[in-house]
N, C-alpha and C. Protein backbone atom coordinates (compact mmCIF):
# COMPACT_ATOMS: atom_id res chain seq x y z
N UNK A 1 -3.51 4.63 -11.25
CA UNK A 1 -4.31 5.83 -11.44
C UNK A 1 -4.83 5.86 -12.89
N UNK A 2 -4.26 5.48 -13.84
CA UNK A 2 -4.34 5.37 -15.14
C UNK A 2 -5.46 4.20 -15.30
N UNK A 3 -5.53 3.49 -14.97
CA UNK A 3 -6.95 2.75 -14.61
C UNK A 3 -8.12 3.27 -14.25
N UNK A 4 -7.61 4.13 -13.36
CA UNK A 4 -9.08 4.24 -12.47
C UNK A 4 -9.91 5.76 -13.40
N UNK A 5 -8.81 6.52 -14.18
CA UNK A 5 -8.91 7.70 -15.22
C UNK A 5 -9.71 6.90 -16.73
N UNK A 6 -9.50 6.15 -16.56
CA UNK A 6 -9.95 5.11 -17.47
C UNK A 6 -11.47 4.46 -17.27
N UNK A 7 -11.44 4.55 -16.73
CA UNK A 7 -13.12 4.13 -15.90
C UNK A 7 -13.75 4.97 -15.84
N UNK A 8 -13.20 6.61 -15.90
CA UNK A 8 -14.09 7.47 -15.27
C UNK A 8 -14.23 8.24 -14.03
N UNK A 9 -13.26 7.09 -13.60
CA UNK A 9 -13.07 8.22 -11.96
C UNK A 9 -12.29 9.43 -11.65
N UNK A 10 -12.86 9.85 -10.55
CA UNK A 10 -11.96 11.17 -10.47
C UNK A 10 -10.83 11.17 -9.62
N UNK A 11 -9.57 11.56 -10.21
CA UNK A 11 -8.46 11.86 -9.71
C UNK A 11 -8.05 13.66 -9.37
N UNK A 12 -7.20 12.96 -8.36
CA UNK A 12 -6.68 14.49 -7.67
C UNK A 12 -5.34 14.13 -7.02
N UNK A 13 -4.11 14.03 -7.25
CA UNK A 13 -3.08 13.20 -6.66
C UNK A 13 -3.93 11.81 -6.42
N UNK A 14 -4.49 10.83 -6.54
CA UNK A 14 -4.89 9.75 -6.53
C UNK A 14 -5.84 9.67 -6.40
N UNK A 15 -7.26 8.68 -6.11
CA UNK A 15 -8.08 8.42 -6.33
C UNK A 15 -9.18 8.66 -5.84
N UNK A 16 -9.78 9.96 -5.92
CA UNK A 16 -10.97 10.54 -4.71
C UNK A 16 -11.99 9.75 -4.34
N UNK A 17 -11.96 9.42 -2.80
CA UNK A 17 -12.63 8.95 -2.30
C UNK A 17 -13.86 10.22 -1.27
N UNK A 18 -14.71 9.30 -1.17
CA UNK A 18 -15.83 10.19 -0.21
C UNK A 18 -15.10 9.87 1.31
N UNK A 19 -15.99 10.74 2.33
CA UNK A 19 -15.71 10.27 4.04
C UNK A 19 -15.88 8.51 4.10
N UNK A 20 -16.39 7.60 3.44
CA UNK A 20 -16.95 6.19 3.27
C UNK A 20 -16.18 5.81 2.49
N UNK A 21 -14.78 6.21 1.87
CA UNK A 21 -13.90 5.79 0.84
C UNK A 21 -14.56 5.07 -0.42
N UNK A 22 -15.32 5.99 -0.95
CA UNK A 22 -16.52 5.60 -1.83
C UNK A 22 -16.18 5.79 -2.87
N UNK A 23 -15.73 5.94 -4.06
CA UNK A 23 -15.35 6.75 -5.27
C UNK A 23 -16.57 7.01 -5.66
N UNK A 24 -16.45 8.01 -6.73
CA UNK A 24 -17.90 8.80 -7.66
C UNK A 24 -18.69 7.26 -8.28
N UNK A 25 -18.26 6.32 -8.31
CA UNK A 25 -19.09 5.18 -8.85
C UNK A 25 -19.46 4.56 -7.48
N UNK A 26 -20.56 4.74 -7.69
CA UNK A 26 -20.99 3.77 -6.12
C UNK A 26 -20.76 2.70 -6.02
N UNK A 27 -19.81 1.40 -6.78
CA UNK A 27 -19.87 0.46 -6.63
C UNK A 27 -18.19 -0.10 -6.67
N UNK A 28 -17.41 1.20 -6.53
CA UNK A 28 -16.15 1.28 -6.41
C UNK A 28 -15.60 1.86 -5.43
N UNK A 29 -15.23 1.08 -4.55
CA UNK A 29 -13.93 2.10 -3.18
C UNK A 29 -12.50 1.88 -3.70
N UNK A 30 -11.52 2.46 -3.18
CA UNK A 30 -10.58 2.76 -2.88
C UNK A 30 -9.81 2.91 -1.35
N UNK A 31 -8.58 2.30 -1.22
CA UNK A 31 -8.13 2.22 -0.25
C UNK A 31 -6.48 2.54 -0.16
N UNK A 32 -5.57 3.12 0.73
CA UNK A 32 -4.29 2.64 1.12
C UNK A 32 -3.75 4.02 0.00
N UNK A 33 -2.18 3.58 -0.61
CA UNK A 33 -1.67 4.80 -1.34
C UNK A 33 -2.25 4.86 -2.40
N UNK A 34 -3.12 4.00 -3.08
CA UNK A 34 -3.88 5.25 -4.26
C UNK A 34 -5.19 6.17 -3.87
N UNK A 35 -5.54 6.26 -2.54
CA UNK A 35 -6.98 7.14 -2.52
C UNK A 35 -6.39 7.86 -1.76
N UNK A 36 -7.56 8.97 -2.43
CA UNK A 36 -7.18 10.79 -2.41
C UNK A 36 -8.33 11.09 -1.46
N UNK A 37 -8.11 11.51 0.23
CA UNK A 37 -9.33 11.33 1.16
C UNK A 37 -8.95 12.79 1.86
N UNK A 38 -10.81 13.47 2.15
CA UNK A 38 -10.47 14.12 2.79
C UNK A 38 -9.91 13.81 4.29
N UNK A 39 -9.50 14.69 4.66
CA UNK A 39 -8.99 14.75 6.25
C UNK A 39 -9.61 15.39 7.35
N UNK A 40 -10.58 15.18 7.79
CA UNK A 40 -11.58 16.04 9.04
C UNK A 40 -10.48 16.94 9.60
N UNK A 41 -9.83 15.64 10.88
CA UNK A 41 -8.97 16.79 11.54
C UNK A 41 -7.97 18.35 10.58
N UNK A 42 -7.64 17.89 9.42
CA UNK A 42 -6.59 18.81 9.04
C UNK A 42 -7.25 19.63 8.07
N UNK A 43 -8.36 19.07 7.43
CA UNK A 43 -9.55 19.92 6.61
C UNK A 43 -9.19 20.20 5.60
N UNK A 44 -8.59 18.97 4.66
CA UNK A 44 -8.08 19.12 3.40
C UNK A 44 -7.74 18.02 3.09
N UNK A 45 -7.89 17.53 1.56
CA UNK A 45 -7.65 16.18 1.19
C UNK A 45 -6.07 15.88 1.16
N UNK A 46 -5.85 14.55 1.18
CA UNK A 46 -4.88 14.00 1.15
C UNK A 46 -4.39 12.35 0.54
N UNK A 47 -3.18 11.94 0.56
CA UNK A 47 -3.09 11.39 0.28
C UNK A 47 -1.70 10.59 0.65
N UNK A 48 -1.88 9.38 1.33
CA UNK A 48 -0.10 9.05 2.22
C UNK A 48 -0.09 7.59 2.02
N UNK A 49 1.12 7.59 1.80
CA UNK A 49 1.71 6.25 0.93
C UNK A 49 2.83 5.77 2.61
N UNK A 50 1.66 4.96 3.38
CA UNK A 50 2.09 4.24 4.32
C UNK A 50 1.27 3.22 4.97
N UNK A 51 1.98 2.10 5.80
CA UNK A 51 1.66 1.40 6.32
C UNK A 51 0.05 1.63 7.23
N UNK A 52 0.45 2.69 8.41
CA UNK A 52 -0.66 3.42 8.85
C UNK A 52 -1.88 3.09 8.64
N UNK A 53 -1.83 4.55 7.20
CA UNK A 53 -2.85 4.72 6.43
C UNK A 53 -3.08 3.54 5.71
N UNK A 54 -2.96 2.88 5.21
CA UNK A 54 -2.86 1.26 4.25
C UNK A 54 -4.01 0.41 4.99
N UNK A 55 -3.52 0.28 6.35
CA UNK A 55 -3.97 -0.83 7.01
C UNK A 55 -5.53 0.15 7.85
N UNK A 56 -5.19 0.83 8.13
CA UNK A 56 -6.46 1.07 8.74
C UNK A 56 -7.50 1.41 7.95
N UNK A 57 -7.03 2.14 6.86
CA UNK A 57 -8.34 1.90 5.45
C UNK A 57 -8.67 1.04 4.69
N UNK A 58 -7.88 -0.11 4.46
CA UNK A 58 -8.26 -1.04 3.80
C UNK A 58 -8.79 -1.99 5.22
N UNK A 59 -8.82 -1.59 6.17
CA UNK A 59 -9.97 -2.37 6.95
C UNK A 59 -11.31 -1.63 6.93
N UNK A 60 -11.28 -0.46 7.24
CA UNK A 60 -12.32 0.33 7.03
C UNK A 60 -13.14 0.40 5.69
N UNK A 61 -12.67 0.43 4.82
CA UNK A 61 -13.09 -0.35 3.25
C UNK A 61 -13.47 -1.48 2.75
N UNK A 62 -13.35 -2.45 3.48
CA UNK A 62 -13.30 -3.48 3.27
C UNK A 62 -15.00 -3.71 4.49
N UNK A 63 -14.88 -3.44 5.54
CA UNK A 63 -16.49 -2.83 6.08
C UNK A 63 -16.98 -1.80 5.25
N UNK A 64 -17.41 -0.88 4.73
CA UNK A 64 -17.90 -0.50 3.89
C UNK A 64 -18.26 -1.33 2.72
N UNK A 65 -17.69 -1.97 2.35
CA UNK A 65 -17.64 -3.02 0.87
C UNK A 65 -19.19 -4.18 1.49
N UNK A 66 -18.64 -4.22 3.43
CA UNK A 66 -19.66 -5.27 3.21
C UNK A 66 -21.06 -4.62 3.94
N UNK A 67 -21.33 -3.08 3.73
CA UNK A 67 -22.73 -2.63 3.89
C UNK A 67 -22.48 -2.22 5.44
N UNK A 68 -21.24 -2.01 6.23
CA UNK A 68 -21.54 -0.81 7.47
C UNK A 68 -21.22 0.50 7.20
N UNK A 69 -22.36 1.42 7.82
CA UNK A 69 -21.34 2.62 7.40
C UNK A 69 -20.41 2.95 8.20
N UNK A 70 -19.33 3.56 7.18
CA UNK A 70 -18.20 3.80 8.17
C UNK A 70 -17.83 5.66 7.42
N UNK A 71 -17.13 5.90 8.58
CA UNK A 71 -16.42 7.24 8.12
C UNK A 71 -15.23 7.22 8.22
N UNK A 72 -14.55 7.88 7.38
CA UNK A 72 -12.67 7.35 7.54
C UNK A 72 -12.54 8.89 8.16
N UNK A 73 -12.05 8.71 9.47
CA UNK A 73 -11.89 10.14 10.33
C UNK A 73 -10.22 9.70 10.46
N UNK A 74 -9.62 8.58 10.32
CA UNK A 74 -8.44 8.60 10.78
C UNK A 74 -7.34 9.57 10.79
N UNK A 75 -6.70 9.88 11.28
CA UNK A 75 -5.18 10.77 11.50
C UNK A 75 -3.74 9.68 10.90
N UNK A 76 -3.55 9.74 10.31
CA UNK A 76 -2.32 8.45 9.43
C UNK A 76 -1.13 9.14 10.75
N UNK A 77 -0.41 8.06 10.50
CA UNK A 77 1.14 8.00 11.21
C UNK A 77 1.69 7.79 10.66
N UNK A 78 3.02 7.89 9.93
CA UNK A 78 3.99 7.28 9.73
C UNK A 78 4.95 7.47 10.56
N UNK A 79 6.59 6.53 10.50
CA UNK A 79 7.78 6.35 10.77
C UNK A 79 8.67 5.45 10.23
N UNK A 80 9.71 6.30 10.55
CA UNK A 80 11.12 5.38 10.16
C UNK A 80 12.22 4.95 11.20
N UNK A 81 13.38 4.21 10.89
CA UNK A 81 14.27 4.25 11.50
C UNK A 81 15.78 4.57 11.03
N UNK A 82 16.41 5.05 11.59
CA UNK A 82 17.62 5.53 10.69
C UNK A 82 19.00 5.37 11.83
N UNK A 83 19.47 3.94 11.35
CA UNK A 83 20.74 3.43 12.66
C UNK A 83 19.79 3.32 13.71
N UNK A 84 20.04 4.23 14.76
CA UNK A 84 20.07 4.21 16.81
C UNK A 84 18.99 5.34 16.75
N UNK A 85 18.57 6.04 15.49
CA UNK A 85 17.35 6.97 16.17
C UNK A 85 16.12 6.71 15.10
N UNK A 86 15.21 7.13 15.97
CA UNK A 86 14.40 7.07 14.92
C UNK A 86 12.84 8.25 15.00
N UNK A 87 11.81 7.98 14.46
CA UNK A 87 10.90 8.76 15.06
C UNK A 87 9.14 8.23 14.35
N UNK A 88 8.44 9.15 14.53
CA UNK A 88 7.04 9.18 14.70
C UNK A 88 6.53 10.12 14.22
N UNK A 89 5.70 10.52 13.08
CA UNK A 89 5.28 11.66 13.03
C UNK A 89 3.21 11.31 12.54
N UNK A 90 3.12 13.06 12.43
CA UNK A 90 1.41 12.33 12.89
C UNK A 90 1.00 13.93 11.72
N UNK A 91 0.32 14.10 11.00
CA UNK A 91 -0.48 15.16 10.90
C UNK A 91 0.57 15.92 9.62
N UNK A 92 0.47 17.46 9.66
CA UNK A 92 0.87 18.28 8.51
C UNK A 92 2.61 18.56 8.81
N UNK A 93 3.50 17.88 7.77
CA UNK A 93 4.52 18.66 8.37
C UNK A 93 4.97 19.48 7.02
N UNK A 94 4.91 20.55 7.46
CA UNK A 94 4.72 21.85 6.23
C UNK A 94 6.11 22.55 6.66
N UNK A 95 6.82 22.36 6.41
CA UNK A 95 8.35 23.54 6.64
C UNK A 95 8.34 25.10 6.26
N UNK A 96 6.73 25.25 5.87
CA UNK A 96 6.20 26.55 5.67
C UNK A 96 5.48 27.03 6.86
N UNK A 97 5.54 26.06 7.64
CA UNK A 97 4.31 26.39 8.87
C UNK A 97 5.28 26.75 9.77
N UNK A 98 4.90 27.36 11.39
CA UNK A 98 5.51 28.01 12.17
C UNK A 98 6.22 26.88 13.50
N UNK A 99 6.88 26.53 13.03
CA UNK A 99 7.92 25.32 13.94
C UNK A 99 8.88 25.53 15.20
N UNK A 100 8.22 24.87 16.47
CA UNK A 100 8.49 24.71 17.63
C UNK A 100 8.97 23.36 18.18
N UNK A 101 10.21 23.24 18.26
CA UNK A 101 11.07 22.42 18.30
C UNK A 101 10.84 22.09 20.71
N UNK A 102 10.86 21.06 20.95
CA UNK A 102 11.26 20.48 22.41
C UNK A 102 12.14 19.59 22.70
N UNK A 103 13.44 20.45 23.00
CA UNK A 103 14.53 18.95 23.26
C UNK A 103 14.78 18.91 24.56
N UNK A 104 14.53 17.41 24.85
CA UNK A 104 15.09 17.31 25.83
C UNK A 104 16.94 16.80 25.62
N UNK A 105 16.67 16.18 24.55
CA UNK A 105 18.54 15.91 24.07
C UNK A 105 18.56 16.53 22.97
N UNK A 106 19.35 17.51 22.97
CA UNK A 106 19.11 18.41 21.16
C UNK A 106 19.51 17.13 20.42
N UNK A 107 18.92 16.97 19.66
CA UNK A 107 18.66 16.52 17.86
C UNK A 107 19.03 15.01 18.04
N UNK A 108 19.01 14.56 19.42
CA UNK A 108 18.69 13.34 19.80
C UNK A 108 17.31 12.59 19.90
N UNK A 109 16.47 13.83 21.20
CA UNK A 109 15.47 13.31 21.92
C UNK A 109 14.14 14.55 21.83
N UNK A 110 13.65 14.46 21.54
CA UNK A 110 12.44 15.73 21.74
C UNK A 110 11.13 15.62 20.63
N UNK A 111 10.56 16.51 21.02
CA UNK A 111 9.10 16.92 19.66
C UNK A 111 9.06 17.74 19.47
N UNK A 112 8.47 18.15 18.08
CA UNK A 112 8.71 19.22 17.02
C UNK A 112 6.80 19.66 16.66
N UNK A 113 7.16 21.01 17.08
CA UNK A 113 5.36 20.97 16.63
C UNK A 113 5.39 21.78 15.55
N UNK A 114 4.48 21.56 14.82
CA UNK A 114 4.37 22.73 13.57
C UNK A 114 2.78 23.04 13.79
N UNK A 115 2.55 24.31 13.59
CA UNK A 115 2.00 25.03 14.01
C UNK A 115 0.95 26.11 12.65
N UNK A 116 0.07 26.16 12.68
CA UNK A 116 -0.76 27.09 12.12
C UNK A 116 -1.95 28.09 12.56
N UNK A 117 -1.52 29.37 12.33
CA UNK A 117 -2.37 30.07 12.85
C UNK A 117 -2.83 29.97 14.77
N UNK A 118 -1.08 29.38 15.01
CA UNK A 118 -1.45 29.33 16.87
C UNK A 118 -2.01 27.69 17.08
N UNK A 119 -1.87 26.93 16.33
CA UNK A 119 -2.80 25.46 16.69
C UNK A 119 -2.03 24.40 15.90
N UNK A 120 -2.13 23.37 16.54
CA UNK A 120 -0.83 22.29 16.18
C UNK A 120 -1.72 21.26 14.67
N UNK A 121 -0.44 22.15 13.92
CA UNK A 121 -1.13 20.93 12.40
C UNK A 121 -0.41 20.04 12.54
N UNK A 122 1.10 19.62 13.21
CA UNK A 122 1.63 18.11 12.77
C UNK A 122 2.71 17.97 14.00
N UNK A 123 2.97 16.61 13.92
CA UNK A 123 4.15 17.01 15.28
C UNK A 123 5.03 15.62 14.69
N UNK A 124 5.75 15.56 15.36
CA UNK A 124 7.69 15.07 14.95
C UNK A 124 7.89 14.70 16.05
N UNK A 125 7.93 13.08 16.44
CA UNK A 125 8.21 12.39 18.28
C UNK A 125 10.01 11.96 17.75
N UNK A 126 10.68 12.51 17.87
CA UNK A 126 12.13 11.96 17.73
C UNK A 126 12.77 11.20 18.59
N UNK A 127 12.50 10.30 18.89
CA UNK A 127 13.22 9.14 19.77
C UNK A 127 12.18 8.98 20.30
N UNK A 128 10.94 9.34 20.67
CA UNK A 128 10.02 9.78 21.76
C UNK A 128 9.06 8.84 20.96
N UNK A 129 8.68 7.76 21.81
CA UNK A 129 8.02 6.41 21.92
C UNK A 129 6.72 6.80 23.27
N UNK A 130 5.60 5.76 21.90
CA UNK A 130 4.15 5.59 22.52
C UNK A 130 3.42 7.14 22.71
N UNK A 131 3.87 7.93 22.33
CA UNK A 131 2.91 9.31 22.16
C UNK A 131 2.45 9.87 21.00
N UNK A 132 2.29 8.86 20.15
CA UNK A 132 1.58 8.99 18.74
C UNK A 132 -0.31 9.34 19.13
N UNK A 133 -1.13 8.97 19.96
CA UNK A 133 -2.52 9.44 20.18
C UNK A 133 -2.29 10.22 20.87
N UNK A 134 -1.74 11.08 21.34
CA UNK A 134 -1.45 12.41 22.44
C UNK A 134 -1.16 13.22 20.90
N UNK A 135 -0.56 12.92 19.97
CA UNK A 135 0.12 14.04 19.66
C UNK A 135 -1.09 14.05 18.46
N UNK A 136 -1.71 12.83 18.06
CA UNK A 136 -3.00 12.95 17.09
C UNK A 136 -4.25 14.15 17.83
N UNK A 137 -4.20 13.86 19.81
CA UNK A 137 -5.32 14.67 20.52
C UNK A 137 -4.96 16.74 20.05
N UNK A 138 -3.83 16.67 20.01
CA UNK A 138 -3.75 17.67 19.84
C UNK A 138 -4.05 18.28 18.41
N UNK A 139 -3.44 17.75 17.56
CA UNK A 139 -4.35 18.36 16.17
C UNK A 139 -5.79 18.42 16.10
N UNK A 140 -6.41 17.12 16.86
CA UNK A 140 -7.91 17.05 16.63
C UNK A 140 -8.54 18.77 17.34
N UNK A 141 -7.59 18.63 18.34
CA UNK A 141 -9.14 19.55 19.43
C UNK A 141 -8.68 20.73 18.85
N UNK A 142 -6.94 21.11 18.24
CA UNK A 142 -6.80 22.94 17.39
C UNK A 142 -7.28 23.92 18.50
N UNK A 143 -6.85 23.08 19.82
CA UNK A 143 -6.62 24.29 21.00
C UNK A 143 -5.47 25.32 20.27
N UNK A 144 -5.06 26.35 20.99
CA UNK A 144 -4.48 27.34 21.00
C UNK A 144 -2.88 26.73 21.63
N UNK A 145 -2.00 26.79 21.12
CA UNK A 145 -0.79 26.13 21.43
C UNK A 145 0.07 27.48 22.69
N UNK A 146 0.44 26.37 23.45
CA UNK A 146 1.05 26.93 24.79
C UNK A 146 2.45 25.69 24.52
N UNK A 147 3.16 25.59 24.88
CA UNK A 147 4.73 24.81 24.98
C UNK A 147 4.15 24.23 26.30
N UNK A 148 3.53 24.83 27.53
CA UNK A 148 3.84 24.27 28.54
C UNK A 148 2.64 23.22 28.72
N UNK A 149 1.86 23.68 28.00
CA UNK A 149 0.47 23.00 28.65
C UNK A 149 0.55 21.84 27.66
N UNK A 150 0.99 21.53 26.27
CA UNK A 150 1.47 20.81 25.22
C UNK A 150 2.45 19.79 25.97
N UNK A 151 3.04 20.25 26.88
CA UNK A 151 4.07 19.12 27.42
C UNK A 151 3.84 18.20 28.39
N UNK A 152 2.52 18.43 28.89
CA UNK A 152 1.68 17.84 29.83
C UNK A 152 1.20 16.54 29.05
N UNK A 153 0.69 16.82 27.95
CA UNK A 153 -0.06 15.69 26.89
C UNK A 153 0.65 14.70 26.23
N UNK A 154 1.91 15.57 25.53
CA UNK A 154 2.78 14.92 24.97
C UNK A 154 3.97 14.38 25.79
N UNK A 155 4.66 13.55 25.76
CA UNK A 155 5.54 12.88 27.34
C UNK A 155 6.59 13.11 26.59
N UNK A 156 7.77 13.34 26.72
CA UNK A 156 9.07 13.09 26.16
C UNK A 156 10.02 12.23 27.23
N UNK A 157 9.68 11.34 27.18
CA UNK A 157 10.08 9.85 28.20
C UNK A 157 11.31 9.69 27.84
């Protein structure tokens, strides 16, 4: 970051990029954990120091670099593993926001939605495999959150 402050660019927690991961110098992008990007779906900039995000922008950057336009609309994922459980998460997880927990095995097996203003900003797959684009569909569209109709989309397999 101290580089790129050095050049002239603008920082904000890391390295502001445009929707085209463009920085204020047109002849400089940014990619992965140092760029600071807005977020369509969540409608606020950000910035995530993961694999995810890493790889799908520094491909998307790297087209841009060679003259397509691109827009970085992505939704980042991360996860971990910890022993025999592990999980998935997708979007805002704010422990300030209004949190709706689904177990099917308490604090084994289930998803965790967090919630703003009635509409799903981030969700938490805890053991719960392959429903990472179900649980991205739901932040995108900021329907009106129901538990039941949410459980239709999201699988807890």
């Amino acid at each position: 970051i101290r580089l790129a402050k050095t050049a002239g660019l603008e920082t904000n927690n890391g390295i502001v990029v445009d929707l085209s991961l463009r920085t204020a110098h047109p002849d400089i992008y940014a990619a992965g954990d140092v760029a600071s990007f807005y977020n369509l779906a969540l409608a606020r900039r950000l910035r995530v120091e993961h694999e995810d995000n890493a790889n799908t922008m520094g491909y998307l950057a790297g087209q841009a670099m060679a003259g397509q336009a691109i827009i970085y609309d992505h939704l980042p994922y991360f996860y971990s593993d910890l022993f025999d459980l592990g999980y998935e998460a997708v979007g805002e997880l704010n422990p300030e926001l209004d949190i709706v927990a689904d177990w099917a095995e308490k604090y084994q097996k289930g998803v965790i939605y967090y919630l703003q203003a009635g509409r799903v900003r981030g969700v938490v797959l805890w053991n719960v495999w392959g429903q990472v684009e179900a649980a991205r569909k739901l932040i995108v569209e900021a329907k009106p959150f129901k538990l039941e109709a949410v459980k239709e989309q999201v699988m807890i397999t």
